[in-house]
PDB file of N, CA and C in Angstrom:
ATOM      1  N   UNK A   1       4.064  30.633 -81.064  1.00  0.00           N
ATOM      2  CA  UNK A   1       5.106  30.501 -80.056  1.00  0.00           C
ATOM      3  C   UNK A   1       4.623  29.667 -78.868  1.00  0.00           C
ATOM      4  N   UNK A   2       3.379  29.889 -78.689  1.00  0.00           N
ATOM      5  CA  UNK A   2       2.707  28.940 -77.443  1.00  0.00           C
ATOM      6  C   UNK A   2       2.924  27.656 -77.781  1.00  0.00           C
ATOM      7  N   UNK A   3       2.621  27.156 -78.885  1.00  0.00           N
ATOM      8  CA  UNK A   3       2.138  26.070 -79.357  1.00  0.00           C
ATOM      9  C   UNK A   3       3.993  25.519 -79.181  1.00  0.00           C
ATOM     10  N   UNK A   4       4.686  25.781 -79.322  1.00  0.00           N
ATOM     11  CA  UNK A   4       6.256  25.272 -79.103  1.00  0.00           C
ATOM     12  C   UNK A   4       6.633  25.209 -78.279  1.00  0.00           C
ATOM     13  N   UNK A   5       6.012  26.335 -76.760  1.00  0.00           N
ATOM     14  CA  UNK A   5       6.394  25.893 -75.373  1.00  0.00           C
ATOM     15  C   UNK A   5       5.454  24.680 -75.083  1.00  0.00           C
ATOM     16  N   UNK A   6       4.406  24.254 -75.530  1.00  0.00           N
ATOM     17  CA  UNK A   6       3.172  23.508 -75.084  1.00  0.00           C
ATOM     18  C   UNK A   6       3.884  22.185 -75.137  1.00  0.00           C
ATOM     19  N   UNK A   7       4.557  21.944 -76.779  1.00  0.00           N
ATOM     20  CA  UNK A   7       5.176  20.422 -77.194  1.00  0.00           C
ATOM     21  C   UNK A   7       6.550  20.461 -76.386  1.00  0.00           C
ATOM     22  N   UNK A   8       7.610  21.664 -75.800  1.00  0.00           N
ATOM     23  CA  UNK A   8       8.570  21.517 -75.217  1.00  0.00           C
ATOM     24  C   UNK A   8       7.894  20.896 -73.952  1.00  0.00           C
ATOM     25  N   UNK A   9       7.106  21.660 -73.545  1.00  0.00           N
ATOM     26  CA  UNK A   9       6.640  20.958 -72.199  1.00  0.00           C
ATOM     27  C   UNK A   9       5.965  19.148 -72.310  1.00  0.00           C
ATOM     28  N   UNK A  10       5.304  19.195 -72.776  1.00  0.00           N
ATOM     29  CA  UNK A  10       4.894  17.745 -73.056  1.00  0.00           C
ATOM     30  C   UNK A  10       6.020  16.322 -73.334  1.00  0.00           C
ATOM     31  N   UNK A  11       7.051  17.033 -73.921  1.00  0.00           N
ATOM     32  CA  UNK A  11       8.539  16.433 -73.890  1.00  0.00           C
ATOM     33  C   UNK A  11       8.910  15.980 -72.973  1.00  0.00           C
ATOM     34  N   UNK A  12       9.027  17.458 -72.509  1.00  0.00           N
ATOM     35  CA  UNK A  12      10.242  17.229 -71.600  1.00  0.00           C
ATOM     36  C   UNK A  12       9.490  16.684 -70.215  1.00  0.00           C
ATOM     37  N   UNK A  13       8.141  16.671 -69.884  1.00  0.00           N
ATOM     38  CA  UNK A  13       7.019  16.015 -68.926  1.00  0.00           C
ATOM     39  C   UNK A  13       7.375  14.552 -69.121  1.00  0.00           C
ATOM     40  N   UNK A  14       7.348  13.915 -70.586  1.00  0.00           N
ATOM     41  CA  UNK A  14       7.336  12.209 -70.885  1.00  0.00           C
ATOM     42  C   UNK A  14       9.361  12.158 -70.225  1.00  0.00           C
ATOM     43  N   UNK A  15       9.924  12.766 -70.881  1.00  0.00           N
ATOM     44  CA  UNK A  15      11.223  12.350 -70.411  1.00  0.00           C
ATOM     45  C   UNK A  15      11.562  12.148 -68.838  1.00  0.00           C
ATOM     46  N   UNK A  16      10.923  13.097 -68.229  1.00  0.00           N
ATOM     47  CA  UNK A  16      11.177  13.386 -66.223  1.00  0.00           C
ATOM     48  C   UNK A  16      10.515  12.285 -65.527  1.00  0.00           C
ATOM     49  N   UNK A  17       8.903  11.639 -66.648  1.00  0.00           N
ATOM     50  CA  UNK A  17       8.596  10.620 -65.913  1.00  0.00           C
ATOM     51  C   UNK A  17       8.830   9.567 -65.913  1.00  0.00           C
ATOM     52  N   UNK A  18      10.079   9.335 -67.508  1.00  0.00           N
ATOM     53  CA  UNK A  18      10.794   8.051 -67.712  1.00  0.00           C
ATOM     54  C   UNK A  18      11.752   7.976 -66.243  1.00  0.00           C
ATOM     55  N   UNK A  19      12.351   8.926 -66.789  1.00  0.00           N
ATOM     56  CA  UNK A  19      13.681   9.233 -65.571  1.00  0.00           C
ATOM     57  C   UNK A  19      13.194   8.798 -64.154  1.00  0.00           C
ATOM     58  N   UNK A  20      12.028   9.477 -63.529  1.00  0.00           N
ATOM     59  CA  UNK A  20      11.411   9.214 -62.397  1.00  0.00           C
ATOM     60  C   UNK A  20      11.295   7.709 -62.283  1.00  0.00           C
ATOM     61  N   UNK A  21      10.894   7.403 -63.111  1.00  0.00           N
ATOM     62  CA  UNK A  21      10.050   5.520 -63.055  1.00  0.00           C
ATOM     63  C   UNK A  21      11.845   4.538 -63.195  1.00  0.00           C
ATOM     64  N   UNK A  22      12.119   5.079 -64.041  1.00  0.00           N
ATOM     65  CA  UNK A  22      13.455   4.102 -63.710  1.00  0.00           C
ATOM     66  C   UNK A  22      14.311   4.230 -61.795  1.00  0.00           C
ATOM     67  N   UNK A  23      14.507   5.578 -61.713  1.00  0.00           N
ATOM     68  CA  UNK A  23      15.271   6.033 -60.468  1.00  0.00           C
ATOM     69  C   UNK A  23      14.128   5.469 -59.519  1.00  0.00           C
ATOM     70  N   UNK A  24      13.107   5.499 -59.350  1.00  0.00           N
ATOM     71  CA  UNK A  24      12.138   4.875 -58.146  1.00  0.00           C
ATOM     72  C   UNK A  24      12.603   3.145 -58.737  1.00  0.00           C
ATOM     73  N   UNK A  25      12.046   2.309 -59.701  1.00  0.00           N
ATOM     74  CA  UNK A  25      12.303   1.097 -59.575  1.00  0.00           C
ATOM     75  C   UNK A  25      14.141   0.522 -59.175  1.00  0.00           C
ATOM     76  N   UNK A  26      14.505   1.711 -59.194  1.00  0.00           N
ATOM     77  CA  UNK A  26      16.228   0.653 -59.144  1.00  0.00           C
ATOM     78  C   UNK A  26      16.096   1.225 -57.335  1.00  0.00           C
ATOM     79  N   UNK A  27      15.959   2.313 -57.140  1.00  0.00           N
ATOM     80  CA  UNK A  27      16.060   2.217 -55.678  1.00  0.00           C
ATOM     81  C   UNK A  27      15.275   1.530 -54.826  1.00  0.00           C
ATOM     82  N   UNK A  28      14.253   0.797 -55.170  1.00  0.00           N
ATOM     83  CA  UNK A  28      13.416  -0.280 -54.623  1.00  0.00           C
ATOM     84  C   UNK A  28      14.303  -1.905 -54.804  1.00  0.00           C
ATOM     85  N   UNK A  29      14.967  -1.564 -55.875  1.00  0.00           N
ATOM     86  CA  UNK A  29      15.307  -2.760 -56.104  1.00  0.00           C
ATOM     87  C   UNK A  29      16.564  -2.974 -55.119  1.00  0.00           C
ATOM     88  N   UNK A  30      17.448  -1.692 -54.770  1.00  0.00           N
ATOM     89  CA  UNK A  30      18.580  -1.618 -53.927  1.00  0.00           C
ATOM     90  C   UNK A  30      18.377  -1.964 -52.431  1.00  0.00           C
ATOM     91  N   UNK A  31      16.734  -1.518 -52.358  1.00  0.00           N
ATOM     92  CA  UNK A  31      16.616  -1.953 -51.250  1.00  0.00           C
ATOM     93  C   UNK A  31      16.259  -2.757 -50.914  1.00  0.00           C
ATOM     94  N   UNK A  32      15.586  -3.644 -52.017  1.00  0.00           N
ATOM     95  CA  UNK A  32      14.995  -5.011 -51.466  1.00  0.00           C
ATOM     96  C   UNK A  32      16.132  -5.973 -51.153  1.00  0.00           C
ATOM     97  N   UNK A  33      17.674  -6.028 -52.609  1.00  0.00           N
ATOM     98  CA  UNK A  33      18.045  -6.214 -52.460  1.00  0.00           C
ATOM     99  C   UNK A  33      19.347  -6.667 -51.013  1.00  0.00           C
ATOM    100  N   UNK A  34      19.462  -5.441 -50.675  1.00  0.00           N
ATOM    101  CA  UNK A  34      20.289  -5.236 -49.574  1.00  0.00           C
ATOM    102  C   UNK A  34      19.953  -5.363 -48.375  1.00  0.00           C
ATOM    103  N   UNK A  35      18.133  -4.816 -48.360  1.00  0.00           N
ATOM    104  CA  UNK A  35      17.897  -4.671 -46.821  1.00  0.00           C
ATOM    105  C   UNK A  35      17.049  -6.262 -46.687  1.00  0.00           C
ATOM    106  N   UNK A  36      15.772  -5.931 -47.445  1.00  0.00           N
ATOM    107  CA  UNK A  36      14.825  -7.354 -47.149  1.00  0.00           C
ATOM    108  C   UNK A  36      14.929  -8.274 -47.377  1.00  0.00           C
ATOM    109  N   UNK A  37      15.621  -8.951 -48.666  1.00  0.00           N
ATOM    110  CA  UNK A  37      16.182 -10.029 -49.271  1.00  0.00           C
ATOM    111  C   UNK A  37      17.213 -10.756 -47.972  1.00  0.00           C
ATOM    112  N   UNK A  38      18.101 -10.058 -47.309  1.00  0.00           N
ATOM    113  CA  UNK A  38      19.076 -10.886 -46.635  1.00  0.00           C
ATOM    114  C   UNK A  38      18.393 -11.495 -45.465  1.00  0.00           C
ATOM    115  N   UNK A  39      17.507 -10.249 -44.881  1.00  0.00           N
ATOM    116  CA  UNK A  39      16.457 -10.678 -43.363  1.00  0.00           C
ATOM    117  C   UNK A  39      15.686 -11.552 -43.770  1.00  0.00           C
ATOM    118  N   UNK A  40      14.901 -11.673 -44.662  1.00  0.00           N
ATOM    119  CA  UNK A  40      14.179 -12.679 -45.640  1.00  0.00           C
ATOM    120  C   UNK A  40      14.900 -14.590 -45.509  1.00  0.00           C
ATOM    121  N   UNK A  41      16.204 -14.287 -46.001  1.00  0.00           N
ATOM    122  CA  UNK A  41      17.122 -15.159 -46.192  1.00  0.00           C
ATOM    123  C   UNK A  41      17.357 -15.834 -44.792  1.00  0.00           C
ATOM    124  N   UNK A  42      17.461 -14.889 -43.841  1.00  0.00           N
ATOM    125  CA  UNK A  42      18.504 -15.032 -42.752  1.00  0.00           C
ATOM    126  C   UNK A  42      16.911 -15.976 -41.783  1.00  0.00           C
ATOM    127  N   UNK A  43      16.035 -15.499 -41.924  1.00  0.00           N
ATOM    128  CA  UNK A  43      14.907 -15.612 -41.120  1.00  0.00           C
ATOM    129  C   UNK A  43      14.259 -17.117 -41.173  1.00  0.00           C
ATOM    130  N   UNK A  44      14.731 -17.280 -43.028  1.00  0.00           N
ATOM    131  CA  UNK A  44      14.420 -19.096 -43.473  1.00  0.00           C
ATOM    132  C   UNK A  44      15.495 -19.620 -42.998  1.00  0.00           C
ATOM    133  N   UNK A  45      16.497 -19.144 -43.092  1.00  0.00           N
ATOM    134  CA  UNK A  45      17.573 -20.303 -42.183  1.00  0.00           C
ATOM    135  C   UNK A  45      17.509 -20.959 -41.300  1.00  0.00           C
ATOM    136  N   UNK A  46      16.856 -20.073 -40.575  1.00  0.00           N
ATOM    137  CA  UNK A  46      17.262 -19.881 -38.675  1.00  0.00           C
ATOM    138  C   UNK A  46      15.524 -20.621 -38.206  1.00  0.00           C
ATOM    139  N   UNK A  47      14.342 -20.482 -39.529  1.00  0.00           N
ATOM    140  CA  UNK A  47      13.137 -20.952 -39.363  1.00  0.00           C
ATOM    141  C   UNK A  47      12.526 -20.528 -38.079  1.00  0.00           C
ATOM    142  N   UNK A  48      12.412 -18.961 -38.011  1.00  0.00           N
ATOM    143  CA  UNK A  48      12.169 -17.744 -37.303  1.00  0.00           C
ATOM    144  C   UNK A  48      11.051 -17.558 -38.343  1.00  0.00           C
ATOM    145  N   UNK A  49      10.012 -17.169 -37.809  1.00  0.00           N
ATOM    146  CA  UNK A  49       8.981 -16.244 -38.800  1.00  0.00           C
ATOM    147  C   UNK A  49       8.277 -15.035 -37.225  1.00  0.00           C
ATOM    148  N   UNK A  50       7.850 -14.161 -37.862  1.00  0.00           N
ATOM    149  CA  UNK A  50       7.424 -13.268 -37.299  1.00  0.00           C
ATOM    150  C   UNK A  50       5.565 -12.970 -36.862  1.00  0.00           C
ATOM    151  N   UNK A  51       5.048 -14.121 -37.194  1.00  0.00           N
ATOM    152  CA  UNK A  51       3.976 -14.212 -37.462  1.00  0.00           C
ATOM    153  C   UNK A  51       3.755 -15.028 -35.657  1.00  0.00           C
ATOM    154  N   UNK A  52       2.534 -14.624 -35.637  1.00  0.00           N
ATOM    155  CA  UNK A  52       1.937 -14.961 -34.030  1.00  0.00           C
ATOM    156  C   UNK A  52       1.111 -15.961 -34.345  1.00  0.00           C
ATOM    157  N   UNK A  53       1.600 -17.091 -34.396  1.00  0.00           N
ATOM    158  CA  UNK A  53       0.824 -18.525 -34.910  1.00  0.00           C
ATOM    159  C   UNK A  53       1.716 -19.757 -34.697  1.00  0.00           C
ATOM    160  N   UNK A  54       0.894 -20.533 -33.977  1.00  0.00           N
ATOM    161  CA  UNK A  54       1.464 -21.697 -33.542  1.00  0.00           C
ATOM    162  C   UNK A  54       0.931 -22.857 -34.697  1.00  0.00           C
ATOM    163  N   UNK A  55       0.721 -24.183 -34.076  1.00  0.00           N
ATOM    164  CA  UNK A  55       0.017 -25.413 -34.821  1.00  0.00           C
ATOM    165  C   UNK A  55      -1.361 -24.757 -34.753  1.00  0.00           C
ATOM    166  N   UNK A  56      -2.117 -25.268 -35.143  1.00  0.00           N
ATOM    167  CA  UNK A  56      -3.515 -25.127 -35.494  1.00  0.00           C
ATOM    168  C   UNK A  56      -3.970 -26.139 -34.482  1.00  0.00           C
ATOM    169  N   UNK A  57      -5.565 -26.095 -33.244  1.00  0.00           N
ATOM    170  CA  UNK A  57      -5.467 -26.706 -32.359  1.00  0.00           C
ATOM    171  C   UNK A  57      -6.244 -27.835 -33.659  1.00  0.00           C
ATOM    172  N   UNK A  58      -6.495 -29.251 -33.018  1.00  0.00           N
ATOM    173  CA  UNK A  58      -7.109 -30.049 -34.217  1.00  0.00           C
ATOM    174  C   UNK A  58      -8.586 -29.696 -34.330  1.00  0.00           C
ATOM    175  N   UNK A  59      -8.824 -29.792 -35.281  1.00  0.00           N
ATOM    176  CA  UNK A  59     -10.037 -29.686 -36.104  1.00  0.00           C
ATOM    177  C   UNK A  59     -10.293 -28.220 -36.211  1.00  0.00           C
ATOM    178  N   UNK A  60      -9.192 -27.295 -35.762  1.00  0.00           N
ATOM    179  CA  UNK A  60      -9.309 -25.506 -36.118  1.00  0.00           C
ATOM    180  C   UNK A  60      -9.532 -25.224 -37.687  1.00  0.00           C
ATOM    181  N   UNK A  61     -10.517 -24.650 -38.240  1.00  0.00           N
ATOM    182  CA  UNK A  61     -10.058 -24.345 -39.752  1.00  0.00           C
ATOM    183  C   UNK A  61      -9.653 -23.026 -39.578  1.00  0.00           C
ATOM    184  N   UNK A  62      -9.068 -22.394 -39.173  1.00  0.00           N
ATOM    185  CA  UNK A  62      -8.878 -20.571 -39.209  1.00  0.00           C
ATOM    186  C   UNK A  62      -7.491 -20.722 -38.060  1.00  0.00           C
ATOM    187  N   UNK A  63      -6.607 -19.525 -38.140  1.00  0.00           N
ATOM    188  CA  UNK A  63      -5.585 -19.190 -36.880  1.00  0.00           C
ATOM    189  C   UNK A  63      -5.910 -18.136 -36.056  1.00  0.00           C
ATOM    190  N   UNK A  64      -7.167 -18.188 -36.365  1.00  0.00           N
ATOM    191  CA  UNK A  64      -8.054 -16.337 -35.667  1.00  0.00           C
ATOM    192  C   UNK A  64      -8.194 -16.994 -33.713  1.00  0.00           C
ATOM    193  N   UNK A  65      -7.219 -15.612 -33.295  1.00  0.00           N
ATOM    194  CA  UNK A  65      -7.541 -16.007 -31.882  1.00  0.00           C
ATOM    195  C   UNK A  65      -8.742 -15.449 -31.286  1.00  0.00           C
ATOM    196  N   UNK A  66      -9.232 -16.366 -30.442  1.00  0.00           N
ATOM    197  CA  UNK A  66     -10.744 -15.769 -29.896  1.00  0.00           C
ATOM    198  C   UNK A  66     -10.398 -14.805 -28.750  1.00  0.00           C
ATOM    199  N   UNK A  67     -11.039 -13.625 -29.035  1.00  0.00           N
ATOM    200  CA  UNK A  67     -10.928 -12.874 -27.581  1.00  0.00           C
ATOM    201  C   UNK A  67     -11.923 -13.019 -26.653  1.00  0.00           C
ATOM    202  N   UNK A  68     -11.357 -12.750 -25.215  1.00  0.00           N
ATOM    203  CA  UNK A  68     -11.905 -13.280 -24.491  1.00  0.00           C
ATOM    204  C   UNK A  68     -12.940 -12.691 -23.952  1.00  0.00           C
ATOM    205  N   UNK A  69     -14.152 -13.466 -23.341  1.00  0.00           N
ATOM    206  CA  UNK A  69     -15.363 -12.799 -23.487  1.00  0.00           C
ATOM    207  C   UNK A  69     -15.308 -11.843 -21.926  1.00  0.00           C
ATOM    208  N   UNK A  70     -15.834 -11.183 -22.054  1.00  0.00           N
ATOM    209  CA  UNK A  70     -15.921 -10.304 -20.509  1.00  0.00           C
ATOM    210  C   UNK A  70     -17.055  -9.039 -20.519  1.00  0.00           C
ATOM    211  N   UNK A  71     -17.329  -8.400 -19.778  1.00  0.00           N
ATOM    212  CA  UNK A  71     -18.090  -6.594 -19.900  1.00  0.00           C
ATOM    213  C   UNK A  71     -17.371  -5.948 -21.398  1.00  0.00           C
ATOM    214  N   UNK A  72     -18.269  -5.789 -22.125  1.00  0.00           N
ATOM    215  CA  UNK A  72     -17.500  -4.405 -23.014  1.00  0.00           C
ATOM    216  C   UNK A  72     -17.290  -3.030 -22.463  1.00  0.00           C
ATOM    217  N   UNK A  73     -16.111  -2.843 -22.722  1.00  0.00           N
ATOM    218  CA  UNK A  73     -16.480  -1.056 -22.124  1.00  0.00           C
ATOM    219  C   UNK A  73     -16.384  -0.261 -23.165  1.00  0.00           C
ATOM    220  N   UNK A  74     -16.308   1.333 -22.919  1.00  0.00           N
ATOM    221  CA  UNK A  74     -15.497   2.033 -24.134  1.00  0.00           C
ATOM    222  C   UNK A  74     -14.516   2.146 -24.515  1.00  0.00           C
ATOM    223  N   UNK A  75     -13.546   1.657 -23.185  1.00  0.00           N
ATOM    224  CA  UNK A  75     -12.304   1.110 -23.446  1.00  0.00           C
ATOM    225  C   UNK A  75     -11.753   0.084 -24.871  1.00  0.00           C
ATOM    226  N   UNK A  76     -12.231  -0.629 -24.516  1.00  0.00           N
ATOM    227  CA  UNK A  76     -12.135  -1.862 -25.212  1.00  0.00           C
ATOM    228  C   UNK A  76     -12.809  -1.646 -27.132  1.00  0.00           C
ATOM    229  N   UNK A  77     -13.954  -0.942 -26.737  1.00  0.00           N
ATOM    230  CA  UNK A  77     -14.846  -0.683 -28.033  1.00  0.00           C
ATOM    231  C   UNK A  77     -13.453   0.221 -29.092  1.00  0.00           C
ATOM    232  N   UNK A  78     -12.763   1.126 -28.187  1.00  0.00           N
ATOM    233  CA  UNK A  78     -11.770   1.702 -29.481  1.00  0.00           C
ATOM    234  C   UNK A  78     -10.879   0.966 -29.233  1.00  0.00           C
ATOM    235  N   UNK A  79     -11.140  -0.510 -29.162  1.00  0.00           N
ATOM    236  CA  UNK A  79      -9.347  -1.144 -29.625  1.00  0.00           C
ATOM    237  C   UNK A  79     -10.301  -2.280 -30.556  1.00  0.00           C
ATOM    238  N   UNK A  80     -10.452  -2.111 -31.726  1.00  0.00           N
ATOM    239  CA  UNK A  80     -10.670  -3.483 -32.417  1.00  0.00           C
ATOM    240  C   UNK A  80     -10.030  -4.776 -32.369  1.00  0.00           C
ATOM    241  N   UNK A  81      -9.188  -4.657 -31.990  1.00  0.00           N
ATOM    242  CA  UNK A  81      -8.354  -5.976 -32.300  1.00  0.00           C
ATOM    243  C   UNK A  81      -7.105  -6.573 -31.269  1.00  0.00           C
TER     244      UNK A  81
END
């Protein structure tokens, strides 16, 4: 009798995680669709990006801004970045 709840369970485990994996990929997809896809869209139009970067000054190979040099404190030590 064990041995028949063991394979019911193992079943019905593969079926919940089909079910699961489909219902997570379509609601990702609803949302990419609807929410990020249009801001995405709307953002190349308008040639808006969100990114903190200008031209590159000449001969820069990197967009890394230099911080500026001063006293370290402990202040500063817990802000990495």
């Amino acid at each position: 009798m064990l041995e028949i709840f063991k394979r019911l369970w193992a079943q019905w485990n593969r079926a919940v995680r089909a079910a699961a994996r489909i219902q997570s990929e379509s609601i990702m997809a609803v949302a990419y669709v609807l929410g990020i896809g249009p801001v995405a869209i709307a953002f190349r139009l308008l040639g808006r990006t969100l990114l903190d970067r200008g031209p590159a000054p000449v001969g820069a190979t990197t967009f890394w801004l230099a911080r500026p040099e001063g006293e370290a404190t402990m202040k500063d030590a817990s802000r990495p970045f």
